[in-house]
N, C-alpha and C. Protein backbone atom coordinates (compact mmCIF):
# COMPACT_ATOMS: atom_id res chain seq x y z
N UNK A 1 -7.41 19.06 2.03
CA UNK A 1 -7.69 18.73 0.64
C UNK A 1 -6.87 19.64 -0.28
N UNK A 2 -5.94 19.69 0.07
CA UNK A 2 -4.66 20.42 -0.88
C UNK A 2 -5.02 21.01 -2.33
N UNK A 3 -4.84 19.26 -2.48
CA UNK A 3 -4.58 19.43 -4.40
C UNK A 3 -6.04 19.11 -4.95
N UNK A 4 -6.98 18.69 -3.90
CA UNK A 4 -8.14 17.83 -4.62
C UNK A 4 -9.22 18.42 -5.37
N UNK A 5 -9.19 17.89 -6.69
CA UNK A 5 -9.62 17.98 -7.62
C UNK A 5 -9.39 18.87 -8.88
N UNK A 6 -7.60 19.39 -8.43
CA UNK A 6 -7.72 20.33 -9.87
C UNK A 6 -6.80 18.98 -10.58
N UNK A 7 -7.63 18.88 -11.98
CA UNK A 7 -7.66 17.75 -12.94
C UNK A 7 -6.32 18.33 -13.50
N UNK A 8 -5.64 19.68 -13.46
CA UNK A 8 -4.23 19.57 -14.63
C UNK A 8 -3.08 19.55 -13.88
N UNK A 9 -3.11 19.38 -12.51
CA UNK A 9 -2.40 19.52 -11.82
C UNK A 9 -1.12 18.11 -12.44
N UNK A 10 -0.09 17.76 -12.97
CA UNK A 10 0.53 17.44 -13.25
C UNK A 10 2.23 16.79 -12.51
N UNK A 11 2.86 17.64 -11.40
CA UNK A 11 3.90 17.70 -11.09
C UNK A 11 3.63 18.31 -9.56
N UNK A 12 4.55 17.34 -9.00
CA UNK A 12 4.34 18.55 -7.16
C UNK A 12 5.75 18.07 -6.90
N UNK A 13 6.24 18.85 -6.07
CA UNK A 13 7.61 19.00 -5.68
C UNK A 13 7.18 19.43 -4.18
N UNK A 14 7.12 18.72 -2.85
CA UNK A 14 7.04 18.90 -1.82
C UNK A 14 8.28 18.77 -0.43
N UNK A 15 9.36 18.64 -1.25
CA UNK A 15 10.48 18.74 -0.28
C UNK A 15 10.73 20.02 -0.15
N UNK A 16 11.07 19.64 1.46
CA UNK A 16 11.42 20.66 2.03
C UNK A 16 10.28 21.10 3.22
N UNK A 17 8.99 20.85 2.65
CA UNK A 17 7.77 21.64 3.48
C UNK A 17 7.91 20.62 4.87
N UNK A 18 7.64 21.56 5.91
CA UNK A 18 7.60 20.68 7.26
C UNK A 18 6.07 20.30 7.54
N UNK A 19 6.18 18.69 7.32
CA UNK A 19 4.70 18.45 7.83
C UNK A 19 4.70 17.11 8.99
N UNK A 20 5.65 17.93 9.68
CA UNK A 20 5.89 17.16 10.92
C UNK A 20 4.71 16.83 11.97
N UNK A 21 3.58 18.20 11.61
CA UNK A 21 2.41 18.48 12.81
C UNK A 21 0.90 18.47 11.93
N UNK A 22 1.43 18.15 10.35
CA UNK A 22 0.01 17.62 9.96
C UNK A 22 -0.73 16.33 10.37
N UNK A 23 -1.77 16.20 10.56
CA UNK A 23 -2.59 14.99 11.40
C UNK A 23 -3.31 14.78 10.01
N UNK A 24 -3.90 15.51 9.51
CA UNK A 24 -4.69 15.03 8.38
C UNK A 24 -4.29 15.35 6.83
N UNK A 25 -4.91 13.90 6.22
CA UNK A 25 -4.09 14.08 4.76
C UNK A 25 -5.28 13.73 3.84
N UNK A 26 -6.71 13.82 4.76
CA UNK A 26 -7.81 12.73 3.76
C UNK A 26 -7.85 13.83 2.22
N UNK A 27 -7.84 13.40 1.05
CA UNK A 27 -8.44 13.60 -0.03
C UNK A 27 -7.54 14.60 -0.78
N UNK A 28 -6.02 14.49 0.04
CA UNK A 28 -5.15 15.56 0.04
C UNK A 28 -5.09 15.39 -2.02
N UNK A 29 -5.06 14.43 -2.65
CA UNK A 29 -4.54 14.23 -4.06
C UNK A 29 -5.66 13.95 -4.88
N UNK A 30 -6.88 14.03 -4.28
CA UNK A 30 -8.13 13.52 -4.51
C UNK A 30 -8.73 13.97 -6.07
N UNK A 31 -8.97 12.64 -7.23
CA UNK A 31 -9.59 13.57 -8.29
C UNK A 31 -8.33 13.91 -9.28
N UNK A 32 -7.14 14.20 -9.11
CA UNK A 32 -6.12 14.56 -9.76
C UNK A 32 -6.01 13.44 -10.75
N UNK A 33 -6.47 14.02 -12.32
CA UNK A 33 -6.52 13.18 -13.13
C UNK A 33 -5.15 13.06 -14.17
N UNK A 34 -3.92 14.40 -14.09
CA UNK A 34 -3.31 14.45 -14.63
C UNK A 34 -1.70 14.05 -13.87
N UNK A 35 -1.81 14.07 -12.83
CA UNK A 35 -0.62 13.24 -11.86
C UNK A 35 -0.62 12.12 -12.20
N UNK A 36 0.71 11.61 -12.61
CA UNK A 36 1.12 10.38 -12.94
C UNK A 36 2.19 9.83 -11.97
N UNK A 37 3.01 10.67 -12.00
CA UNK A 37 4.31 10.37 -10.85
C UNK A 37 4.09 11.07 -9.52
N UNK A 38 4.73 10.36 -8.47
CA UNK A 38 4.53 11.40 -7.06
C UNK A 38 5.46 10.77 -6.38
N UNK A 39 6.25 11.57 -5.75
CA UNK A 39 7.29 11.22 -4.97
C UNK A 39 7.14 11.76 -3.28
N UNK A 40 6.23 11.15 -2.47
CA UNK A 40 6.45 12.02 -1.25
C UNK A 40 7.30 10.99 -0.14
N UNK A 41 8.51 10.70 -0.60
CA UNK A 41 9.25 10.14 0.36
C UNK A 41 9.95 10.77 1.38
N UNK A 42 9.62 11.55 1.06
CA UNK A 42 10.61 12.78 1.95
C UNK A 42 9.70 13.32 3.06
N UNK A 43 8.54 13.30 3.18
CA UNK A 43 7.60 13.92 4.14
C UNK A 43 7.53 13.22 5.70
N UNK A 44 7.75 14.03 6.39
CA UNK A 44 7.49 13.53 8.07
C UNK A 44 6.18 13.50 8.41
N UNK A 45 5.62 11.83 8.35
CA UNK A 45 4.52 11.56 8.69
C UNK A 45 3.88 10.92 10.07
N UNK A 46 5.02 11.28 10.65
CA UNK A 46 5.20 11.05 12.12
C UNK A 46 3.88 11.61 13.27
N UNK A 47 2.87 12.42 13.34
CA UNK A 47 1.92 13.07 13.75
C UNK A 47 0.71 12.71 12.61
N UNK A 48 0.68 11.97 11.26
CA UNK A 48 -0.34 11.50 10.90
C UNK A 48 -1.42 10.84 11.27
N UNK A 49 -2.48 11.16 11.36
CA UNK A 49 -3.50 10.11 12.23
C UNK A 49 -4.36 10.09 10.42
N UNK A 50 -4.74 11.04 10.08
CA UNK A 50 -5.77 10.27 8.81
C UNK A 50 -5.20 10.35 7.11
N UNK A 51 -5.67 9.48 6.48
CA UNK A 51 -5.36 9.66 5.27
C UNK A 51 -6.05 9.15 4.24
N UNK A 52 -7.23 9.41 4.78
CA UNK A 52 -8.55 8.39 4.14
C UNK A 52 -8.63 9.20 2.68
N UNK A 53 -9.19 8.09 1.58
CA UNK A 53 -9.13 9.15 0.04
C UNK A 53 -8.14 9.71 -0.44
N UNK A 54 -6.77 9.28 0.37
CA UNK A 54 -5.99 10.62 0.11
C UNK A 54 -5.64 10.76 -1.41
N UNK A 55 -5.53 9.25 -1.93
CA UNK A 55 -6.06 9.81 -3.95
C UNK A 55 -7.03 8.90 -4.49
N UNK A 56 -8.25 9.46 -3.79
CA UNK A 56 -9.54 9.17 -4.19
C UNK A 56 -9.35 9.29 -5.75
N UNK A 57 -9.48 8.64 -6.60
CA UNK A 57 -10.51 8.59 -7.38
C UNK A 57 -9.06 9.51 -8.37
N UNK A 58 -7.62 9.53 -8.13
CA UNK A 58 -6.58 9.92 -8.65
C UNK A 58 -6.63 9.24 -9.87
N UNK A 59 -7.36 9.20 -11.35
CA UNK A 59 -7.19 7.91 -12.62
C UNK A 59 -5.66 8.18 -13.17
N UNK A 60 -4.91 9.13 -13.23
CA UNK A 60 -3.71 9.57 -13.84
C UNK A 60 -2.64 8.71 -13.08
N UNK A 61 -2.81 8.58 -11.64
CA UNK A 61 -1.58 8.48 -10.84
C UNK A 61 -1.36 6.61 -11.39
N UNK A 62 -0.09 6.62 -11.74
CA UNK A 62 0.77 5.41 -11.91
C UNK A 62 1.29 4.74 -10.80
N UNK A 63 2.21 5.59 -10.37
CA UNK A 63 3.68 5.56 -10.00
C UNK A 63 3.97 6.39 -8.90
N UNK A 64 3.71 5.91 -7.19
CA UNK A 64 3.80 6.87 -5.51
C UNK A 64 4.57 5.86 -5.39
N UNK A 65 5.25 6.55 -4.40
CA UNK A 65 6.74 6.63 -3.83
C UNK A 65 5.86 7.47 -2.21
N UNK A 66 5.82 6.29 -1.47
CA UNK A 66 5.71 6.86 0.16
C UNK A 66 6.66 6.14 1.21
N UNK A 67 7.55 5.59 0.21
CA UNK A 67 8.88 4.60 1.12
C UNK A 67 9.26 5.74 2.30
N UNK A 68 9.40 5.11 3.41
CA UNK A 68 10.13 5.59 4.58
C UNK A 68 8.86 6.52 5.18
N UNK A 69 7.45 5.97 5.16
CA UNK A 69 6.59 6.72 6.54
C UNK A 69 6.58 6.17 7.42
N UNK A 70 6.72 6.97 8.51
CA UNK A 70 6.72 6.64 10.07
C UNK A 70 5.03 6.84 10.59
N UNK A 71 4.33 6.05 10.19
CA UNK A 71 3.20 6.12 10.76
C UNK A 71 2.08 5.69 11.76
N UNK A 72 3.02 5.44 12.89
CA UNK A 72 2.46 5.16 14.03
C UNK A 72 1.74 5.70 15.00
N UNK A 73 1.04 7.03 14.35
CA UNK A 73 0.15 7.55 14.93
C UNK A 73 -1.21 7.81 14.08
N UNK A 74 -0.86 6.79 12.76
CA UNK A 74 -2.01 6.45 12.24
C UNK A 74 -3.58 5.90 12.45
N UNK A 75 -4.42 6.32 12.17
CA UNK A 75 -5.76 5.52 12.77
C UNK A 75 -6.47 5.09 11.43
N UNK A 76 -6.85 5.90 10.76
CA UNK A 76 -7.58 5.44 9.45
C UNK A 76 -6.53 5.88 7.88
N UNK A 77 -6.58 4.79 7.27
CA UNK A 77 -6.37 5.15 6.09
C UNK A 77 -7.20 4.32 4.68
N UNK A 78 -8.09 4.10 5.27
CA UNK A 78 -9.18 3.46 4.22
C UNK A 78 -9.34 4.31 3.18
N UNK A 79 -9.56 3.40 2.01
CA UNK A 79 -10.01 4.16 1.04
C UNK A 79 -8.90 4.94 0.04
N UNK A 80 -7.55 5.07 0.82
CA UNK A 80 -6.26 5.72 0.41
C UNK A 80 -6.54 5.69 -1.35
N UNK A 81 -6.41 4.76 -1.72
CA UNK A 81 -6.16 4.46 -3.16
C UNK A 81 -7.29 4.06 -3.93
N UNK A 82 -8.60 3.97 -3.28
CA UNK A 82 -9.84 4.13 -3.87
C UNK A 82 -10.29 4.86 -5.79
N UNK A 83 -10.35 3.93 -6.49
CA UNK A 83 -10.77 4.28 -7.92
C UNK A 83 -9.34 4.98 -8.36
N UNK A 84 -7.90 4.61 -7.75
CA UNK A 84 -6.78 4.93 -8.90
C UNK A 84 -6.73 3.82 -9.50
N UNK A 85 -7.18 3.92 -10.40
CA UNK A 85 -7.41 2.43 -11.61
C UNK A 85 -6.05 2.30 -12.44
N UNK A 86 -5.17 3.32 -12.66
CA UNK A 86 -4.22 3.04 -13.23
C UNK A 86 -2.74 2.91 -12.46
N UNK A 87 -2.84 2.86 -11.23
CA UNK A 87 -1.89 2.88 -10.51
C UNK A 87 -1.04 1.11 -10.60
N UNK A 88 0.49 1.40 -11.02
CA UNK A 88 1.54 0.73 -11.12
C UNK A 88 2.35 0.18 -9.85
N UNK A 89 2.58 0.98 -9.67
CA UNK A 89 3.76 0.86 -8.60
C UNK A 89 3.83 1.74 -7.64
N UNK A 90 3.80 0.96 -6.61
CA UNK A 90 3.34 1.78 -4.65
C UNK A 90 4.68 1.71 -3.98
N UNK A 91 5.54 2.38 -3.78
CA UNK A 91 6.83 2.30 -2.85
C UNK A 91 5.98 2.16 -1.28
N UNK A 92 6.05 1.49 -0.52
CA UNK A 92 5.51 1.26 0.78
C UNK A 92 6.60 0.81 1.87
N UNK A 93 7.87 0.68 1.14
CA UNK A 93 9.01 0.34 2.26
C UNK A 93 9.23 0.77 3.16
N UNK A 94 9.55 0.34 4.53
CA UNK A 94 10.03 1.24 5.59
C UNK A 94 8.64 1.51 6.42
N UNK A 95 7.26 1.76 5.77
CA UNK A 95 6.30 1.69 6.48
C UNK A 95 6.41 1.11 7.96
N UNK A 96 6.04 2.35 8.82
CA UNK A 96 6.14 1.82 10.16
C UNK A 96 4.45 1.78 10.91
N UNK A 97 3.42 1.01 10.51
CA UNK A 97 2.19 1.23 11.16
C UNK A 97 1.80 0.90 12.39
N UNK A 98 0.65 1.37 12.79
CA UNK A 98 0.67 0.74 14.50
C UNK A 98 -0.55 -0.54 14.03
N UNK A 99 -0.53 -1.12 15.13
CA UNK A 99 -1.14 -2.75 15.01
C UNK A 99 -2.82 -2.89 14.64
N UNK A 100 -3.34 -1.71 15.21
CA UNK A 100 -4.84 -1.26 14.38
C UNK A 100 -5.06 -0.44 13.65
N UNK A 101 -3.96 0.01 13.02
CA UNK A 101 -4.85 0.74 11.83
C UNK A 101 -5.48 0.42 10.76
N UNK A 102 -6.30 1.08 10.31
CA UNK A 102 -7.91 0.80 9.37
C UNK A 102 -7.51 1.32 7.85
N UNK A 103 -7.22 -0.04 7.19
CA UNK A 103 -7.07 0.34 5.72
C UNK A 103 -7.60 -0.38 4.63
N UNK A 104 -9.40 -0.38 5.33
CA UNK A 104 -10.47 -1.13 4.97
C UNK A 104 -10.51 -0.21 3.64
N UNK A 105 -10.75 -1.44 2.46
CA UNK A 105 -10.81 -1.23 0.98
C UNK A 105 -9.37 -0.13 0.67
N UNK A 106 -8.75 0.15 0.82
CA UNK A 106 -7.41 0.61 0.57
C UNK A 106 -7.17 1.01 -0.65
N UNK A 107 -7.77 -0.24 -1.43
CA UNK A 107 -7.34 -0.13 -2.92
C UNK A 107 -7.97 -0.83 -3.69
N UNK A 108 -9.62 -0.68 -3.18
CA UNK A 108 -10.62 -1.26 -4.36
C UNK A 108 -10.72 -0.09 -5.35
N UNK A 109 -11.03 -0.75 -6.34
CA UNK A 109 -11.06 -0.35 -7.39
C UNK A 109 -10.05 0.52 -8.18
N UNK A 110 -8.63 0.08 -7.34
CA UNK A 110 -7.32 0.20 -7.78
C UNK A 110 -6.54 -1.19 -7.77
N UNK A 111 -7.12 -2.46 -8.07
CA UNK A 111 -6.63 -3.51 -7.95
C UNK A 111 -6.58 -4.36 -9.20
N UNK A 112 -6.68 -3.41 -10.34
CA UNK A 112 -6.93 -4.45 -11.18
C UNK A 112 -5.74 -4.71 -12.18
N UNK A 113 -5.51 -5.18 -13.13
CA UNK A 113 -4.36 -5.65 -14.11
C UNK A 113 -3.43 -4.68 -14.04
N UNK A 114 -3.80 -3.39 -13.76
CA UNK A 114 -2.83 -2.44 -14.28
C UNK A 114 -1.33 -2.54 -13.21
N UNK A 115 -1.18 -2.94 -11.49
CA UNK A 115 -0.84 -2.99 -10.69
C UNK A 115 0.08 -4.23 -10.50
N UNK A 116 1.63 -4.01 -10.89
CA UNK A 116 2.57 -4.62 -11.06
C UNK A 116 3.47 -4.67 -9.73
N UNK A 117 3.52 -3.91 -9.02
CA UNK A 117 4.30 -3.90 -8.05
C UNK A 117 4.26 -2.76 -6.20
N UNK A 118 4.18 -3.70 -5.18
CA UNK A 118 4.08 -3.13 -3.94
C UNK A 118 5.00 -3.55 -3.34
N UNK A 119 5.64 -2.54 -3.41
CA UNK A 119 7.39 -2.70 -2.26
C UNK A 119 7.02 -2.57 -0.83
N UNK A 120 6.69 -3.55 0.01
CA UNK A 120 6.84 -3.06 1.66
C UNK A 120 7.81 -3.98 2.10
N UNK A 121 8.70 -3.77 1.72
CA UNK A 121 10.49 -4.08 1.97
C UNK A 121 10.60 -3.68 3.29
N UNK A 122 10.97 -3.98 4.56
CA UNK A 122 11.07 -3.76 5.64
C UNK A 122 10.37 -2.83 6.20
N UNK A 123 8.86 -3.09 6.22
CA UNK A 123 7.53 -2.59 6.81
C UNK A 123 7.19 -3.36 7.35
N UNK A 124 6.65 -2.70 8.54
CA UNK A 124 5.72 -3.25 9.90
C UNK A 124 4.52 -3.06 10.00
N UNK A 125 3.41 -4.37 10.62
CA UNK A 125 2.32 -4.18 10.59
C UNK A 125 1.10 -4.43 9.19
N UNK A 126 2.00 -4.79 8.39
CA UNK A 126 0.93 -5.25 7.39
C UNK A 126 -0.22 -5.17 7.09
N UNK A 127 -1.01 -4.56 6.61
CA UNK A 127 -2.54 -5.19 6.91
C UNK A 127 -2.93 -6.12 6.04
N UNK A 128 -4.21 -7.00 5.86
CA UNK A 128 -4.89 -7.62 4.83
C UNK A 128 -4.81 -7.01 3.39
N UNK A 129 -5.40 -5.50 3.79
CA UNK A 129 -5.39 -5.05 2.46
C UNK A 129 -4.03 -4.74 1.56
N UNK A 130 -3.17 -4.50 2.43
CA UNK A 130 -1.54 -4.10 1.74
C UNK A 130 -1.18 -4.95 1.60
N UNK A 131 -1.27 -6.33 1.79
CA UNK A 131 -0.85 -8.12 1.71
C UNK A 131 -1.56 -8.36 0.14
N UNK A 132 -2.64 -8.42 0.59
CA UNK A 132 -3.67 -8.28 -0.76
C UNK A 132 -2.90 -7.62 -2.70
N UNK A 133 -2.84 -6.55 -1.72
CA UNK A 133 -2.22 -5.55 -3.11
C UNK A 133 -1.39 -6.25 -3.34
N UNK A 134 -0.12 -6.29 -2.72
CA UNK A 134 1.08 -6.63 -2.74
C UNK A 134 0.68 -8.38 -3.44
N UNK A 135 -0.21 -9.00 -3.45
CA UNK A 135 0.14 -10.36 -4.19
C UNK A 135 -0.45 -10.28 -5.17
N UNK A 136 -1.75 -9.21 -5.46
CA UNK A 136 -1.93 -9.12 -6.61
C UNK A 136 -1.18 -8.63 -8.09
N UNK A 137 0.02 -7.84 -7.23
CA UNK A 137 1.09 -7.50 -7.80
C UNK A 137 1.87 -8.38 -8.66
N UNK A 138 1.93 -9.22 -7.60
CA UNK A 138 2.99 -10.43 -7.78
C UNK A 138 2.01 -11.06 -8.70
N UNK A 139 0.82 -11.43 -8.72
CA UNK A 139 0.04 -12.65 -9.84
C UNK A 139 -0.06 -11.55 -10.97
N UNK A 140 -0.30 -10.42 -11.30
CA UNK A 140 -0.09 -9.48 -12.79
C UNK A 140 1.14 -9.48 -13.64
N UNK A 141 2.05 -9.96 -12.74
CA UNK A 141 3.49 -10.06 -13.20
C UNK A 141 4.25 -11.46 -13.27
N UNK A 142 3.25 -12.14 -13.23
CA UNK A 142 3.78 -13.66 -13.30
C UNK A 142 4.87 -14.05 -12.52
N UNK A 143 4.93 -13.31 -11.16
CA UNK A 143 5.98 -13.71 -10.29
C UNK A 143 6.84 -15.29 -10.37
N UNK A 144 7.72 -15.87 -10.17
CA UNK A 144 8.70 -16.69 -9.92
C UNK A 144 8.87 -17.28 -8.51
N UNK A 145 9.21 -15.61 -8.12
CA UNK A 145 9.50 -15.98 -6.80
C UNK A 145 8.62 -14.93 -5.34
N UNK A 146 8.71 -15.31 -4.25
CA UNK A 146 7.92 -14.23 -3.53
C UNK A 146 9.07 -14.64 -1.93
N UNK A 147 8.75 -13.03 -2.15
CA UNK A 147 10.19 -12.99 -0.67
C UNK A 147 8.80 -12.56 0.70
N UNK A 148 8.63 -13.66 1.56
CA UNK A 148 8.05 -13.03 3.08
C UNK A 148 9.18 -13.02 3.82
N UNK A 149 10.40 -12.87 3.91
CA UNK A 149 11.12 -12.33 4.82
C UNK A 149 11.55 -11.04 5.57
N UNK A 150 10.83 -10.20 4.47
CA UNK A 150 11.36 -8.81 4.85
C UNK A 150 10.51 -7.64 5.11
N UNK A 151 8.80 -8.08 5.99
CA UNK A 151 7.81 -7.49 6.39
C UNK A 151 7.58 -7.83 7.46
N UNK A 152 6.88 -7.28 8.37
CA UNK A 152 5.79 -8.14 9.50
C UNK A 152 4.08 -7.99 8.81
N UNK A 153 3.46 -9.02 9.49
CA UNK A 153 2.06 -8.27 9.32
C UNK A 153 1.50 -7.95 10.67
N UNK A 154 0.36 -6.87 10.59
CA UNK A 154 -0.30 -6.70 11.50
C UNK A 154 -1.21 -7.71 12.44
N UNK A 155 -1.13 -7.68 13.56
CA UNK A 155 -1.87 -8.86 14.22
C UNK A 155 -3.37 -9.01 14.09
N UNK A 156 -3.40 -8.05 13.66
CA UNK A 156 -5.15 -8.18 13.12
C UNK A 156 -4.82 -9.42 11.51
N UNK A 157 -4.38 -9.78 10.83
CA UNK A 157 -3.95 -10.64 9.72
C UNK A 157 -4.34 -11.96 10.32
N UNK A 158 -5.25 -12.69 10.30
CA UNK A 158 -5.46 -13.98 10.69
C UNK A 158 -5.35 -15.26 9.97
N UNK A 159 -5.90 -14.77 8.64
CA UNK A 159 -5.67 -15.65 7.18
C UNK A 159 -5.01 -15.64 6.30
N UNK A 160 -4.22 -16.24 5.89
CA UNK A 160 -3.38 -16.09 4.60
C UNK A 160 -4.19 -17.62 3.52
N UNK A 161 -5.44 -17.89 3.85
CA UNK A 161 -6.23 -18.79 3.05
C UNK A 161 -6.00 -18.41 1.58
N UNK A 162 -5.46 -19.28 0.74
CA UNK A 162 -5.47 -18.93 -0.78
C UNK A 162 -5.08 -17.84 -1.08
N UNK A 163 -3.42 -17.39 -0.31
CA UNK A 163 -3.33 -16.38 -0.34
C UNK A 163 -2.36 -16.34 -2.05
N UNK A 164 -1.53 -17.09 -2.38
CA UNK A 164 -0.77 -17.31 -3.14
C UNK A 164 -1.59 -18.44 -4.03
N UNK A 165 -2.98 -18.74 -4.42
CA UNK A 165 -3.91 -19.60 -5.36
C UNK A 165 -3.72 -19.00 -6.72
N UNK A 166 -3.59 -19.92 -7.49
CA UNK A 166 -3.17 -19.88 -9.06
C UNK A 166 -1.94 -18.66 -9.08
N UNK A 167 -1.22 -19.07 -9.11
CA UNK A 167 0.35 -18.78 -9.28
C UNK A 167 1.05 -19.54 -9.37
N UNK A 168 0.95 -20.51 -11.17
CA UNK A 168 1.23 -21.73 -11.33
C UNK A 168 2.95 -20.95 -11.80
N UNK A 169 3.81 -20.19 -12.11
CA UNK A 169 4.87 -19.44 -12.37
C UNK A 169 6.06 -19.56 -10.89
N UNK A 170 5.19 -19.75 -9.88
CA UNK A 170 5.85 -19.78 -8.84
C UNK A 170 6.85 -20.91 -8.01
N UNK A 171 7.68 -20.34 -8.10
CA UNK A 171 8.76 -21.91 -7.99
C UNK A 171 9.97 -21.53 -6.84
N UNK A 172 9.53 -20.20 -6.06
CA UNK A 172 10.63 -20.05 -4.90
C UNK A 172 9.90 -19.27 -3.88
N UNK A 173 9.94 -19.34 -2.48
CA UNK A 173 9.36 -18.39 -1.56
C UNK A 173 9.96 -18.61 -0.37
N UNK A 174 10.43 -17.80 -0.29
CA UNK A 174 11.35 -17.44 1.04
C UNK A 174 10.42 -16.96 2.44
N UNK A 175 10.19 -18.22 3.22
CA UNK A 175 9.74 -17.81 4.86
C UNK A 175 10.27 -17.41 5.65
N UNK A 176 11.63 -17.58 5.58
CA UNK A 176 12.51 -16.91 6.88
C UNK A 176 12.33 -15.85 7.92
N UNK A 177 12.24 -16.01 8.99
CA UNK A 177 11.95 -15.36 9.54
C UNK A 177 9.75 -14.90 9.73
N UNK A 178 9.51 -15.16 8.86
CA UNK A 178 7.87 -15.02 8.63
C UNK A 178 7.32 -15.07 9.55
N UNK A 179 6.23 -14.25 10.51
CA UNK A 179 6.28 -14.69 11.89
C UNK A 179 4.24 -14.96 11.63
N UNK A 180 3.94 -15.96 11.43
CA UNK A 180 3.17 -16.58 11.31
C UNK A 180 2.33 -16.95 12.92
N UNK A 181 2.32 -16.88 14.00
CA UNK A 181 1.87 -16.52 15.27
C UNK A 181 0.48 -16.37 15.42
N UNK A 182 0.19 -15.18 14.81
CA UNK A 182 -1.42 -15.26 15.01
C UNK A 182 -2.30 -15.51 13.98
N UNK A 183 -1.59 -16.23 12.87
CA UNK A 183 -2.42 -16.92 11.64
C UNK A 183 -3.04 -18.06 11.91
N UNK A 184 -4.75 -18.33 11.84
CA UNK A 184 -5.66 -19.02 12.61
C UNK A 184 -5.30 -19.87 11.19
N UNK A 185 -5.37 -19.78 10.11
CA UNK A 185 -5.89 -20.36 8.39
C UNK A 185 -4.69 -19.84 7.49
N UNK A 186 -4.27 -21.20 7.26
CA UNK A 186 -3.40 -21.01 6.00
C UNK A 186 -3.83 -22.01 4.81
N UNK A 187 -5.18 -22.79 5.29
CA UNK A 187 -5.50 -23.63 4.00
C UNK A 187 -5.57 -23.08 2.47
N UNK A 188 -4.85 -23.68 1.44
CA UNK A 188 -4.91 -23.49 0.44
C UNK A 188 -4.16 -22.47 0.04
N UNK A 189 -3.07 -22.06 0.76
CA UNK A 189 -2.24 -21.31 0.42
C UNK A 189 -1.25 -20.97 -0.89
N UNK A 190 -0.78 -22.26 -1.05
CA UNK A 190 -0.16 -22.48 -2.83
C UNK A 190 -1.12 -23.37 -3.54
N UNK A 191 -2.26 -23.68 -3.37
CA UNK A 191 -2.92 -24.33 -4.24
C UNK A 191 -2.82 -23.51 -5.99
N UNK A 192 -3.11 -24.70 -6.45
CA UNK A 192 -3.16 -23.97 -7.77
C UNK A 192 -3.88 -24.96 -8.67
């Protein structure tokens, strides 16, 4: 729990630190009401197993940048983004997860209007909840178009039911490649 809960904490600069052999990250940003920007793209998350809370209840944070984690020794990350109500924009690219990890509620009560954009640009493993974000993104911003070519989802993902419902703006979507396999339900997918 690093940073959690000092409210003026503002700015972190974490390159450089080796956190090649940290396993746990729960509640690491937790409470930080004055962080707006965060950049931890640079961190080796390669030995991560938890990251539950890790910005619990963060109201300041906008704008994370976690493009390029290697996190396949992940187990839980529920709750990650829990009550950041003002959070914008999630860099998630490159995400490498393993096929069960737990990122039950992820980002309740960080899902609402304020949340314009989730990059998982050539990320593996998907879950429901990062699918979720990621289209709620797309319906706050009156998307056009929606690219599934350049993710996998996790095999736990069974439904994409009404996944894309009322997104009357939408007029292009790229499947290529989409590996649709263990999707039981796709009814009502572009309904609108």
């Amino acid at each position: 729990s690093m940073f959690n809960g000092d409210t003026n904490l503002s700015h972190v600069d974490l390159s450089g630190i080796d956190t090649s052999h940290v396993t746990n990250m729960n509640f690491m940003f937790a409470s930080t009401q004055s962080l707006a920007d965060l950049d931890l793209s640079g961190l080796d998350t390669s030995s991560l197993q938890r990251a539950e809370d890790m910005f619990y209840n963060a109201t300041g944070l906008r704008n994370v940048n976690l493009s390029g984690w290697n996190l396949r020794n992940l187990s839980q990350a529920s709750a990650m983004f829990f009550g950041a109500k003002n959070l914008a924009n999630v860099n998630l690219s490159g995400w490498q997860l393993p096929d069960n990890a737990n990122t039950a509620g992820m980002f309740s009560y960080a899902d609402g209007e304020n949340i314009k954009n989730v990059d998982i640009t050539n990320a593996k493993n998907i879950t429901q909840d990062i699918l979720n974000e990621y289209v709620k993104g797309l319906k706050n911003t009156n998307a056009t178009s929606v690219d599934l070519s350049n993710f996998s989802l996790a095999p736990t993902v069974r439904s994409l039911r009404g996944l894309f419902q009322n997104m009357p703006n939408l007029k292009s979507v790229n499947l290529r490649g989409f590996d649709t396999s263990h999707i039981t339900d796709m009814s009502s997918m572009f309904s609108n």
